[in-house]
Protein backbone atom coordinates (compact mmCIF):
# COMPACT_ATOMS: atom_id res chain seq x y z
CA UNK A 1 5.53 21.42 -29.92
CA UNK A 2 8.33 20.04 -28.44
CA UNK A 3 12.24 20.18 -29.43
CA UNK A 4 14.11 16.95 -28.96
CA UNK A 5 17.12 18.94 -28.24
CA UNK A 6 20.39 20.00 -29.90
CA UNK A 7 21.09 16.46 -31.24
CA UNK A 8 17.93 16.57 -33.36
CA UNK A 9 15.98 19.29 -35.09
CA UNK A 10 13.20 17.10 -35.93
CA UNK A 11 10.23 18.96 -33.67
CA UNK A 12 8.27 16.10 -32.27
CA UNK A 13 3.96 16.67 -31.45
CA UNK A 14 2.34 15.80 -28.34
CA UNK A 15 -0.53 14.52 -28.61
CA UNK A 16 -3.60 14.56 -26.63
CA UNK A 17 -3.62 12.72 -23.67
CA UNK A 18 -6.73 10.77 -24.26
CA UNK A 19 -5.18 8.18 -26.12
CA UNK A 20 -4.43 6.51 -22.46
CA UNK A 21 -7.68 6.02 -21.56
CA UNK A 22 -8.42 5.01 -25.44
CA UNK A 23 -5.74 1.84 -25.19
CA UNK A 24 -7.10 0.83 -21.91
CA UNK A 25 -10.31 0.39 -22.84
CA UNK A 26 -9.37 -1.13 -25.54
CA UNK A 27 -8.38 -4.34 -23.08
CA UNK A 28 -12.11 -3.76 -21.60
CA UNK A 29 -13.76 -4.24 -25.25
CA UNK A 30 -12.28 -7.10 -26.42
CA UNK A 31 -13.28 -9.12 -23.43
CA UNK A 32 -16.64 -9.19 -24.88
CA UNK A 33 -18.17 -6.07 -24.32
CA UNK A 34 -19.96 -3.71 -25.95
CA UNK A 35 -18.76 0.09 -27.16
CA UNK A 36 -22.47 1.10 -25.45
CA UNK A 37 -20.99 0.09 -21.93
CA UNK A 38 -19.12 2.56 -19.87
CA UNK A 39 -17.06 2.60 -16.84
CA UNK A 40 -19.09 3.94 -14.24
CA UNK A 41 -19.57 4.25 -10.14
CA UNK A 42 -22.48 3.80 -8.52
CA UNK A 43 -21.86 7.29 -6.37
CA UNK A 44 -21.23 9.56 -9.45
CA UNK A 45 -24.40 7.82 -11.98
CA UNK A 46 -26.04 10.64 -12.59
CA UNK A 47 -26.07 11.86 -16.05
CA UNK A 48 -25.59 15.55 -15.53
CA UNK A 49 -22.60 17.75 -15.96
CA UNK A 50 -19.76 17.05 -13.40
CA UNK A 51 -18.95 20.38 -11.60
CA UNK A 52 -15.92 22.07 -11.96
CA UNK A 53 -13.34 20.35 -9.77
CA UNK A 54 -11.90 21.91 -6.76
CA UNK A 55 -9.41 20.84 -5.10
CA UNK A 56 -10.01 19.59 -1.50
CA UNK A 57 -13.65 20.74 -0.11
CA UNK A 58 -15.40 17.27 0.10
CA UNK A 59 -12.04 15.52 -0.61
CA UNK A 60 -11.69 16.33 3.06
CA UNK A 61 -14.82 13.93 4.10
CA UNK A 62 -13.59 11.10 2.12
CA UNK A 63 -9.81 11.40 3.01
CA UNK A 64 -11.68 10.42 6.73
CA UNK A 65 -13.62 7.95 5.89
CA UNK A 66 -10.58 6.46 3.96
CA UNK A 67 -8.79 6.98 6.95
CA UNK A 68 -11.42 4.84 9.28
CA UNK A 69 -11.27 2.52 6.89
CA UNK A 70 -7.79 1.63 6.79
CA UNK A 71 -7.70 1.84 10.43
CA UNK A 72 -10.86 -1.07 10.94
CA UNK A 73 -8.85 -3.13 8.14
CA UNK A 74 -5.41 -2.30 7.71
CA UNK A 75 -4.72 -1.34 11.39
CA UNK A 76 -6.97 -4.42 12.56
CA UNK A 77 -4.68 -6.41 10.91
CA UNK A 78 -1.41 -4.89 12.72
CA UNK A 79 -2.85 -6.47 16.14
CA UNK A 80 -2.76 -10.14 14.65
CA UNK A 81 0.95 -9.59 15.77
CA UNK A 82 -0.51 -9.24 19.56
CA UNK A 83 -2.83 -12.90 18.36
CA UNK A 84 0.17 -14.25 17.11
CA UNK A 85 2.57 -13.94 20.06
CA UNK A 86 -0.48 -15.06 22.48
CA UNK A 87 -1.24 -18.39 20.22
CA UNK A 88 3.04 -19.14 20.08
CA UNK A 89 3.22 -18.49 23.87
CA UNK A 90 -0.23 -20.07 25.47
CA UNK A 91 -1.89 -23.39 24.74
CA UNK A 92 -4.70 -21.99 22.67
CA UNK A 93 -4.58 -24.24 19.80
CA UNK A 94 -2.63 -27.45 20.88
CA UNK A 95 -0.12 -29.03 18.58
CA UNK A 96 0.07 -26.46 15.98
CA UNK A 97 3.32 -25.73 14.50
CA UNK A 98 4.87 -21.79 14.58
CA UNK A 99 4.92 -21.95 10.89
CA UNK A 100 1.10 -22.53 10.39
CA UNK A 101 0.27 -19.32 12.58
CA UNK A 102 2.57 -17.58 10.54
CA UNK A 103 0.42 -18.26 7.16
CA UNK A 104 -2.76 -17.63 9.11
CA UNK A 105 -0.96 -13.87 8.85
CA UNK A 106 0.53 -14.04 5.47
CA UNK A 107 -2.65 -15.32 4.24
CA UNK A 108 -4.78 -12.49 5.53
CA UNK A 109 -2.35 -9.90 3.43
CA UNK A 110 -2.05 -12.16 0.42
CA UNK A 111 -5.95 -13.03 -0.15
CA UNK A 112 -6.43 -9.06 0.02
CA UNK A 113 -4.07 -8.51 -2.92
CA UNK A 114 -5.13 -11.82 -4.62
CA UNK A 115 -8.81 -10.85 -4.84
CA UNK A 116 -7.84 -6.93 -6.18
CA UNK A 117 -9.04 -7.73 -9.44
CA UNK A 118 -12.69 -9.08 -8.15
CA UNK A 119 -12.58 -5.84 -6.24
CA UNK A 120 -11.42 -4.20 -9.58
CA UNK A 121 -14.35 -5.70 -11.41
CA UNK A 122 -16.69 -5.06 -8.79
CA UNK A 123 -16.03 -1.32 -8.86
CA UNK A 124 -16.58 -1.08 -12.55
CA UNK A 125 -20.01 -3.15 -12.44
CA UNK A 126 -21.49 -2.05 -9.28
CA UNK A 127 -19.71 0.72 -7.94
CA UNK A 128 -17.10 1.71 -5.04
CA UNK A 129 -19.83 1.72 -1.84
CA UNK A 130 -21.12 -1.64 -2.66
CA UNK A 131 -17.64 -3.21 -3.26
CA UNK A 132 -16.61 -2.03 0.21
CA UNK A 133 -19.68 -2.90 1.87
CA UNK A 134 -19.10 -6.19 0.69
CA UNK A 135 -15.44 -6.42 2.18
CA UNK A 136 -17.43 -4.67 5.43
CA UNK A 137 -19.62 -8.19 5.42
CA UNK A 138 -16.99 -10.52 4.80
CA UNK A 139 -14.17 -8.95 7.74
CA UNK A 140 -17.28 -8.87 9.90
CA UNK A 141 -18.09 -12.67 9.17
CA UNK A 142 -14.51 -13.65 9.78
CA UNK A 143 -13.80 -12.14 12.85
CA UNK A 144 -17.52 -13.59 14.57
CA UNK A 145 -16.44 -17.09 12.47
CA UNK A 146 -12.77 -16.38 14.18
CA UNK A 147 -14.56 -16.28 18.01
CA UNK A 148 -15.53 -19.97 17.85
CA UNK A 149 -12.25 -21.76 16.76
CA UNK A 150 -11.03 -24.62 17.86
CA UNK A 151 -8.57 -25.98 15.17
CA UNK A 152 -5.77 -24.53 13.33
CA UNK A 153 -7.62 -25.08 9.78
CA UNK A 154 -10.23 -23.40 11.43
CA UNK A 155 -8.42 -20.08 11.82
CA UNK A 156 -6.72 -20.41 8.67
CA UNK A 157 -10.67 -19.96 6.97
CA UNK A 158 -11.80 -17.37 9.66
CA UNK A 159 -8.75 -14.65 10.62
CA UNK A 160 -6.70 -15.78 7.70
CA UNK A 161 -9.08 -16.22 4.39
CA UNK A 162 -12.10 -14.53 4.87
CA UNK A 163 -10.75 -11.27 6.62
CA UNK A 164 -8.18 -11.28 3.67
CA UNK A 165 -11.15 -11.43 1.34
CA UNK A 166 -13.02 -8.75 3.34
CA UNK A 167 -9.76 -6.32 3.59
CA UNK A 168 -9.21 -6.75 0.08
CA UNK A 169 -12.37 -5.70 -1.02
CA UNK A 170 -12.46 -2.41 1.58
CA UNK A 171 -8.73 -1.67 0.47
CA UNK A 172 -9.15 -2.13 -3.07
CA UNK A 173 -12.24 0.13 -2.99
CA UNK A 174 -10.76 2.98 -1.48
CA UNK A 175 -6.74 3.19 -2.34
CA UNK A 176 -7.65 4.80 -5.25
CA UNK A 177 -10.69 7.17 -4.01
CA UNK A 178 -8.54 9.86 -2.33
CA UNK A 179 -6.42 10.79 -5.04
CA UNK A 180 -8.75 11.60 -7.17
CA UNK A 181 -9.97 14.62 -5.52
CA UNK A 182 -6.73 16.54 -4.92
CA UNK A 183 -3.74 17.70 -7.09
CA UNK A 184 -1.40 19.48 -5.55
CA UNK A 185 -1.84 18.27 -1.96
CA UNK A 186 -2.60 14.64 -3.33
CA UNK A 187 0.37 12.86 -1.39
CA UNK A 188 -0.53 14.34 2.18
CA UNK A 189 -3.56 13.67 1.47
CA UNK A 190 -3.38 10.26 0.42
CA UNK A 191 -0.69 9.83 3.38
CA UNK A 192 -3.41 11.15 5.66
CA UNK A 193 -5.77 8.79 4.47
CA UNK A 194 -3.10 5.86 5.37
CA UNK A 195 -2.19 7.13 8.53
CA UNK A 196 -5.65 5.24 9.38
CA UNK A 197 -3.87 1.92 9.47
CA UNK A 198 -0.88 3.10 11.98
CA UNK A 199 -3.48 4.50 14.37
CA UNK A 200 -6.16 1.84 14.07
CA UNK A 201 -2.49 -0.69 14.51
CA UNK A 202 -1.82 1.69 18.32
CA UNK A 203 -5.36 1.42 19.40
CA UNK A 204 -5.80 -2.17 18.24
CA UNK A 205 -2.05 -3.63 19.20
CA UNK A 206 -3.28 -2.62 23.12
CA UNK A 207 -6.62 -2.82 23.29
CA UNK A 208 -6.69 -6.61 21.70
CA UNK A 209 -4.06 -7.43 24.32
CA UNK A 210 -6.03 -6.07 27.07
CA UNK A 211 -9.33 -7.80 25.83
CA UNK A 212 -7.86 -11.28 25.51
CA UNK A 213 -6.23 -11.19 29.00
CA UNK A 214 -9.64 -9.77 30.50
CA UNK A 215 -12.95 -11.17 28.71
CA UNK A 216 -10.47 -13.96 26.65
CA UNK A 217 -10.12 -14.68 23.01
CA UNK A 218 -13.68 -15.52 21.62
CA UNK A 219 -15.13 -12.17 23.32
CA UNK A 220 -12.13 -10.33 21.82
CA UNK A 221 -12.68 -11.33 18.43
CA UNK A 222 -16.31 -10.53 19.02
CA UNK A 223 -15.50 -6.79 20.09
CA UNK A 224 -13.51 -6.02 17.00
CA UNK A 225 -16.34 -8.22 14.60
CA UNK A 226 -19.13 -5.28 15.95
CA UNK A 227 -16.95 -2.19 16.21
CA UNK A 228 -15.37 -2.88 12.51
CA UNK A 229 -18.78 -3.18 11.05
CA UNK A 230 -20.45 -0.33 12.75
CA UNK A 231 -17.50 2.23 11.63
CA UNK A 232 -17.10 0.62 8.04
CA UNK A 233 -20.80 0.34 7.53
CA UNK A 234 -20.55 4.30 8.22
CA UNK A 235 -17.86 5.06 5.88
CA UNK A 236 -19.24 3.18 3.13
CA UNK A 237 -22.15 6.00 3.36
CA UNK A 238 -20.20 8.72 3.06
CA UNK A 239 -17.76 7.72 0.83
CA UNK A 240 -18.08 9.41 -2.84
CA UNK A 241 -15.72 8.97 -6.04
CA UNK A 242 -15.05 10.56 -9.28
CA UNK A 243 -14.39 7.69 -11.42
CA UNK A 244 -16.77 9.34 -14.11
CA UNK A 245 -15.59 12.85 -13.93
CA UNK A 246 -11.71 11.32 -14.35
CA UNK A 247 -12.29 8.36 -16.81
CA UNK A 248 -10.93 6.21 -14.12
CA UNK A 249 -10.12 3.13 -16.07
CA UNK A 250 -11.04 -0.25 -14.04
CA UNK A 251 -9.96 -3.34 -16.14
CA UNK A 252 -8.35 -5.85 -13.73
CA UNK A 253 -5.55 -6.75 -16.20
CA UNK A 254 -3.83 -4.25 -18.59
CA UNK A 255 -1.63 -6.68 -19.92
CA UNK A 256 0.52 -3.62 -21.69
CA UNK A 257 1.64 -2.78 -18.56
CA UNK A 258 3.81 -5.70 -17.79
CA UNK A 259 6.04 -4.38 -21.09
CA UNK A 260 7.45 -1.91 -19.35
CA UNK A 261 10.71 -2.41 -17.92
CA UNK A 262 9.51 0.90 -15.37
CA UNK A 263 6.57 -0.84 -14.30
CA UNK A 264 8.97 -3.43 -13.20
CA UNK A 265 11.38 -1.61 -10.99
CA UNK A 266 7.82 -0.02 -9.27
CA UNK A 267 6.79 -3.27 -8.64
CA UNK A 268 10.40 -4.42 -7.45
CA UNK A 269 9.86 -1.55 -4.68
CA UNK A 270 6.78 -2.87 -3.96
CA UNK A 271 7.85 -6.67 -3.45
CA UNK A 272 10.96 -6.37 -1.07
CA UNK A 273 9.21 -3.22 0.99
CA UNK A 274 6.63 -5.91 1.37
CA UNK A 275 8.46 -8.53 2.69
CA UNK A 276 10.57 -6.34 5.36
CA UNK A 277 7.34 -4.70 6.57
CA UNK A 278 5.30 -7.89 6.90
CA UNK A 279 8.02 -9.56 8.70
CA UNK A 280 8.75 -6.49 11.24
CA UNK A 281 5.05 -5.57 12.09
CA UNK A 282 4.33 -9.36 12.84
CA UNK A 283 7.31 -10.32 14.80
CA UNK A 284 7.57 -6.91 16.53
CA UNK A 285 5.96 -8.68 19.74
CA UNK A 286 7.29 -11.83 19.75
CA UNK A 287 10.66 -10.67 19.41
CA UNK A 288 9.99 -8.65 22.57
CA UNK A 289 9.28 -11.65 24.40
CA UNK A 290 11.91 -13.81 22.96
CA UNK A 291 14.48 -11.18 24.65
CA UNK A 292 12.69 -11.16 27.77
CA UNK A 293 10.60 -8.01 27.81
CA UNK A 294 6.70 -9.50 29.31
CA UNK A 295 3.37 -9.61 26.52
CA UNK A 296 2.33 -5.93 27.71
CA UNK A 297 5.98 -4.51 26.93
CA UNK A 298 5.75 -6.41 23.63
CA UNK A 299 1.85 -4.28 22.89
CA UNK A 300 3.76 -1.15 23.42
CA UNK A 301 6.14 -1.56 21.50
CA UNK A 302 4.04 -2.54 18.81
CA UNK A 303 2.02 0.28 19.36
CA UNK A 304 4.52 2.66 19.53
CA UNK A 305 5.61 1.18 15.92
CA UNK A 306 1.76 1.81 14.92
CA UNK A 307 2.16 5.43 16.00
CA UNK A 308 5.26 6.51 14.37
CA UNK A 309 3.36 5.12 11.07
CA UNK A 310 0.06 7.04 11.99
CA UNK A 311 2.01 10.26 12.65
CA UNK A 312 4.57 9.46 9.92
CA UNK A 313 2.95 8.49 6.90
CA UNK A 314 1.06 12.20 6.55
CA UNK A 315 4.75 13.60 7.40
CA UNK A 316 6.02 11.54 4.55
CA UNK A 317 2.94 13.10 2.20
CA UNK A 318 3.16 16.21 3.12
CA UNK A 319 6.87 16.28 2.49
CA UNK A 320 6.94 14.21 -0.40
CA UNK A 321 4.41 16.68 -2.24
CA UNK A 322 7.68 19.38 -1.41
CA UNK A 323 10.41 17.53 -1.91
CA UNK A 324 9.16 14.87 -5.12
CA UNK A 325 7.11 11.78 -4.10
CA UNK A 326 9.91 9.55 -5.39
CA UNK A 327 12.75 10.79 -3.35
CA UNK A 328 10.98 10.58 -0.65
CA UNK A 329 9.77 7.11 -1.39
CA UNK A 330 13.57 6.14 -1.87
CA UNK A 331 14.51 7.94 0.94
CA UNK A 332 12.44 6.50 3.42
CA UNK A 333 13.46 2.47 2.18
CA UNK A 334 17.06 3.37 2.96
CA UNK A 335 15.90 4.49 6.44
CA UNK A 336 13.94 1.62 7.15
CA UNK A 337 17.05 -0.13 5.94
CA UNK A 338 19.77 1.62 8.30
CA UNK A 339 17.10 2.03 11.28
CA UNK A 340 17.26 -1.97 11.18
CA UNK A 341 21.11 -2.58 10.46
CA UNK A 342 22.54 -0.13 13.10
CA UNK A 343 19.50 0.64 15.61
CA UNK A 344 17.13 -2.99 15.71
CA UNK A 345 20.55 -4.69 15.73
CA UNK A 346 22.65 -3.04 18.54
CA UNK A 347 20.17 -1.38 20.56
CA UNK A 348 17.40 -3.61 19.91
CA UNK A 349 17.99 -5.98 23.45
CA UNK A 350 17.30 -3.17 25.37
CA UNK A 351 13.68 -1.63 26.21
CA UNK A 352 14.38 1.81 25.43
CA UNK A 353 16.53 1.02 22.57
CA UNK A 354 13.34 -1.25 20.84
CA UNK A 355 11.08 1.83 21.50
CA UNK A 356 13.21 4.16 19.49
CA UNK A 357 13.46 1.41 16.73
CA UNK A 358 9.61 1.32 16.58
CA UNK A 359 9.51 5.32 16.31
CA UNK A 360 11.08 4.40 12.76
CA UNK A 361 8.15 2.57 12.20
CA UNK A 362 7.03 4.80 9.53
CA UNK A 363 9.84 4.69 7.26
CA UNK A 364 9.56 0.92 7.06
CA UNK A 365 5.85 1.12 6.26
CA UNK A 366 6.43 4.29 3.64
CA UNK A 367 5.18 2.00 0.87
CA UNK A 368 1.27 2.43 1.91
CA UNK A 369 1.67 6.35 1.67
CA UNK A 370 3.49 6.56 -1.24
CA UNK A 371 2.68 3.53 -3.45
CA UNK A 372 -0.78 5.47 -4.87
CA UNK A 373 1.05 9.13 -5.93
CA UNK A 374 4.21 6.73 -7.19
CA UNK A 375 2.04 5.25 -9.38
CA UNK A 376 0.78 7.94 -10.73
CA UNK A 377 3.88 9.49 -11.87
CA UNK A 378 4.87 6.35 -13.70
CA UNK A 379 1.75 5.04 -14.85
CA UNK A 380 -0.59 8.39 -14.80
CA UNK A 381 -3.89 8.87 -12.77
CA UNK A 382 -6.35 7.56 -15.15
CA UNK A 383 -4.21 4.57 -15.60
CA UNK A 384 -3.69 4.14 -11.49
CA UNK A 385 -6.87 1.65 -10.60
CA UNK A 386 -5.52 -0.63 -13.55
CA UNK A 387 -1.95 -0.54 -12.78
CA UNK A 388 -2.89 -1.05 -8.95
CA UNK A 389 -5.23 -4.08 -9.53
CA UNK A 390 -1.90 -5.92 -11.11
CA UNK A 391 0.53 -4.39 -8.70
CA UNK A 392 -1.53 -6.13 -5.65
CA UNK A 393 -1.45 -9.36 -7.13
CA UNK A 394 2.19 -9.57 -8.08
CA UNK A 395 2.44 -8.90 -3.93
CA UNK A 396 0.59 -12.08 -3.10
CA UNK A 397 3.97 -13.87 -3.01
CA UNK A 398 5.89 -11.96 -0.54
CA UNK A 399 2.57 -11.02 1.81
CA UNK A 400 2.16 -14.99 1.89
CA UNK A 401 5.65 -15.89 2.85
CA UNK A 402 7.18 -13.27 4.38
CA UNK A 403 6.30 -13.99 7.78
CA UNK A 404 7.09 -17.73 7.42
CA UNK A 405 10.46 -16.41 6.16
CA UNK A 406 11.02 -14.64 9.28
CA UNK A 407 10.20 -17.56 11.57
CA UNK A 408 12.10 -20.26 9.39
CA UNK A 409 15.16 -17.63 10.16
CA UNK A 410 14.68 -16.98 13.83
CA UNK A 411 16.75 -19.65 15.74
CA UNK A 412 16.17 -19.96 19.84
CA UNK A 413 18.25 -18.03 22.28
CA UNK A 414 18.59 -13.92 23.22
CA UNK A 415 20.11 -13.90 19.66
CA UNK A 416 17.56 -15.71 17.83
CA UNK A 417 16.25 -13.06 15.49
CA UNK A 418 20.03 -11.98 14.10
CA UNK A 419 19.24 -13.57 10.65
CA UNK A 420 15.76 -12.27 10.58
CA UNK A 421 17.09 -8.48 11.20
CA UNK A 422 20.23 -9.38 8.67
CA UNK A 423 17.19 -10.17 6.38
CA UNK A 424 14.89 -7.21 6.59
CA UNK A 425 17.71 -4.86 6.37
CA UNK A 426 18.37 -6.57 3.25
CA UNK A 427 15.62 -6.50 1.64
CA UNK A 428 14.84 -2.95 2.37
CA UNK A 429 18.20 -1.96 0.86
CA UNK A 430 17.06 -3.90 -2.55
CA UNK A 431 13.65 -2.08 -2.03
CA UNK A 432 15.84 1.50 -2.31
CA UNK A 433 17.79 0.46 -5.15
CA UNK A 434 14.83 -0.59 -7.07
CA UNK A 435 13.12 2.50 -6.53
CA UNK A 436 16.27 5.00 -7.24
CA UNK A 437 16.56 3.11 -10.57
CA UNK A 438 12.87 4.16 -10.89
CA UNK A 439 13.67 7.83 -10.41
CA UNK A 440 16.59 7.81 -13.25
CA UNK A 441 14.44 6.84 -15.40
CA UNK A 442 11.84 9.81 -14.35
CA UNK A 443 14.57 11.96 -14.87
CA UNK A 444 15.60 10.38 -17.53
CA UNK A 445 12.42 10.80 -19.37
CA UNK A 446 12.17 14.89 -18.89
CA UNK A 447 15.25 14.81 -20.28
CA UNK A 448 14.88 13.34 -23.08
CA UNK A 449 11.67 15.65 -23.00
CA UNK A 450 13.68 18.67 -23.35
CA UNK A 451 11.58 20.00 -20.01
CA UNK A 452 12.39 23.41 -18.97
CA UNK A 453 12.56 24.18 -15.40
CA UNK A 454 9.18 25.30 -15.20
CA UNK A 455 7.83 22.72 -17.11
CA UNK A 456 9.05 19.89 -14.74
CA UNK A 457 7.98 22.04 -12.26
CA UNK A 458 4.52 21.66 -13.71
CA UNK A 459 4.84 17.85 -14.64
CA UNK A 460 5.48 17.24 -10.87
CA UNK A 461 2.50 19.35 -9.75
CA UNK A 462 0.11 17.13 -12.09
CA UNK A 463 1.45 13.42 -11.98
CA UNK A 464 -0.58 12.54 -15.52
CA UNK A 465 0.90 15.19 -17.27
CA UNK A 466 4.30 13.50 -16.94
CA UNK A 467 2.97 10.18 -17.80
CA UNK A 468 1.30 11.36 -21.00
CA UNK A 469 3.98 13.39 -22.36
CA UNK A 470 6.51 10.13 -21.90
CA UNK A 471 4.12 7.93 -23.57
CA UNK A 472 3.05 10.44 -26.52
CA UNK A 473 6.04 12.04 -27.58
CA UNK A 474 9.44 9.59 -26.05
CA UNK A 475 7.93 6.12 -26.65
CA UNK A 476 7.22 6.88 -30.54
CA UNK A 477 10.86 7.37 -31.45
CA UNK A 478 14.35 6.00 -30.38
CA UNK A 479 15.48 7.19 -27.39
CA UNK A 480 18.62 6.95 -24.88
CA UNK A 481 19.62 3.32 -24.01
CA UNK A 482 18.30 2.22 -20.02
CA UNK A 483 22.28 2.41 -19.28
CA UNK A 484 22.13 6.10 -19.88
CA UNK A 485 19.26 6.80 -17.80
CA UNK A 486 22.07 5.96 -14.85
CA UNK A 487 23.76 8.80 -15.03
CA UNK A 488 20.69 10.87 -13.30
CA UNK A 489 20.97 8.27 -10.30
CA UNK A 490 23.17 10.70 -8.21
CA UNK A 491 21.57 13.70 -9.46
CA UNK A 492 19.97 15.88 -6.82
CA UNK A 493 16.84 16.91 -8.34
CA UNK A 494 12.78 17.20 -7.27
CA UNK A 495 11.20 14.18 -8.90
């Protein structure tokens, strides 16, 4: 039992939690199928007893291979800003505009969220290993299809469609793996798992430069088609979930979701630290050059910015799991924002000033480590796949645009990108405010909870826990107004 507080002796019962799992099934059901059916993965089929969890032990192995995985997909995808400065500044495809390399970029982020709730479906009806070894086939495919271009509508199919398709599948089949096995240390090790991307982004952002000036850009593409599918191919081996042990619930569309004003402001986060992380990690090089640094000063820079997110993002985990995953979430948006306003700005013309910039890389890419354990404090870990599979589609928009925004604002001259920094500043500052709205209503909710100290303590140790109680014993009765919930937005409090 819980007391609602002073204002009202009325003791209020918490149910059991299952009733979360219960309504989202509920969506699975009426779309035809049967009670008999049952969410299952293809890795965890066997009919047994689960073991008693532990936390960690083979959690390790799969926070790697999640971790090679994001770095063949995710940090593959960081070097298209090396392709796209080489295709503005060479001859490569003749007449094209700026604007349709920018969507062959946009596209490749947007078709991986679009597709999340194939993926989604995929993982329910044939398990996590064979959804990612189909993304493993299709990035593989695009990058081979990519080598033997010669039109811009070409490209658009190759490095633009199909490697979305492929990274959507990989990332969709894995974002939700690693969190399943840990608890307590579940945002460093999620974080670890994303630092993948920021590494695979340093290796990738200088070692595609350096192929395409020495064997040219068919062999390049070539290179990367082989060495993605040999290291995916392996991680999709080794790779084991426990959707069955956790009741991991994968219906592409929980349409209850979308009534919550919460669910909202996450997604709000989402959208605008999209847009001012797209636009930075493609225009990274080309800024460079438009300033006058050369094409190899640009691919340090970039991978410099792909370091400080390889070595950042577990920093971020494994001080969000200290300090509350969604102050440092908030946190790290109003860094990305200041880094952009007073360092990218004023110091930005000059080489070593750019470098330091780029070593803030990781606070403008903080949504990829955080956007998983988020979730799960506002939506709960059972509900996570399904909130996810929604989340990624209502980030189509700003993946698809957001680097045609950026070029539509860049003007010519040693000035030009003024109104694209102006604009990524911006939208990271709207990115904070959404999610410190987000964590007064977290607070707002243990409040109204009546939490004692070591009670929050233990709703912030086990992100469901939190959910479950909000949604069993606040939601059934009137509660405080959303204007009162702003009066925790200055509080200083682990949450």
């Amino acid at each position: 039992m819980l007391s609602n507080g002073p204002d009202n002796e009325t003791p209020v019962t918490v149910r059991v939690p299952s009733n979360v799992v219960n309504a989202a099934t509920a969506d699975a059901r009426r779309d035809g199928r049967g009670d008999e059916e049952k969410i299952h993965s293809e890795t965890e089929s066997s009919e047994n007893a689960q073991p008693e969890f532990k936390e960690g032990g083979y959690g390790w192995v799969v926070v790697l291979s999640v971790l090679l995985v994001n770095a063949h997909t995710w940090g593959l995808n960081s070097s298209y800003a090396v392709f796209l400065a080489y295709y503005l500044h060479s001859n490569a495809f003749p007449g094209t505009s700026p604007m349709a390399f920018a969507f062959v970029g946009g596209l490749s982020i947007s078709i991986a969220l679009l597709v999340s709730p194939l993926a989604t479906i995929s993982i329910r009806k044939f398990g996590t290993r064979t959804t990612l070894r189909i993304g493993v086939v299709f990035e593989c495919v695009s990058f081979i299809g990519a080598s033997f271009t010669s039109q811009i509508w070409h490209l658009l199919l190759s490095q633009g469609i199909c490697f979305g398709i492929g990274m959507g599948f990989a990332f969709t089949a894995t974002v939700g793996v690693v969190p399943q096995w840990f608890d307590k240390r579940r945002s460093f090790a999620n974080a670890l798992s994303t630092s993948g991307s920021g590494f695979g982004g340093l290796i990738y952002s200088l070692a595609t430069n350096a192929m395409i000036s020495n064997l040219g850009l068919a062999w390049a593409f070539r290179i990367l088609a082989i060495i993605s599918f040999i290291v995916n191919g392996f991680c999709s081996l080794i790779l084991k979930d426990r959707n069955k042990a956790i009741g991991a619930v994968h219906v592409a569309f929980h349409k209850d979701l979308l009534k919550q004003t919460e669910y909202w402001l996450y997604v709000s986060w989402g959208f605008f630290s999209m847009l001012g992380y797209t636009i930075t990690v493609f225009s990274m090089v080309d800024y460079c050059q438009q300033v006058g640094f050369t094409a190899q000063q640009g691919s340090i820079v970039s991978a410099v910015f792909n370091l400080s997110q390889g070595i950042g993002r577990p920093l971020i985990g494994l001080v969000s799991d200290r300090v509350g995953r969604i102050n440092i979430a908030g946190i790290s948006a109003l860094l990305a924002c200041l880094s952009t306003f007073f360092l990218w700005i004023f110091a930005g013309k000059f080489y070593a000033g750019i470098i330091i910039y780029a070593l803030f890389g990781m606070f403008n890419g903080s949504l990829w480590p955080t956007v998983a354990p988020v979730g799960a404090e506002v939506i709960g870990i059972q509900l996570l796949p399904a909130a996810l599979s929604i989340y990624w589609l209502l980030l189509v928009l700003p993946a698809t645009f957001a680097e045609v925004i950026g070029l539509e604002l860049k003007l010519p001259g040693h000035n030009g990108y003024l109104h694209v920094q102006i604009f990524i500043g911006s939208v990271f500052f709207a990115s904070w405010l959404s999610i410190w709205f987000l964590r007064s209503w977290k607070l707002g909710e243990m409040d109204k909870l009546g939490l004692t100290k070591e009670q929050r303590e233990a709703d912030l140790q086990n992100d469901d826990v939190a959910r479950q109680l909000a949604d069993n014993a606040v939601r059934d009765r009137t509660g405080k107004p959303w204007l009162q919930y702003l009066g925790a937005f200055l509080a200083f409090e682990r949450v």
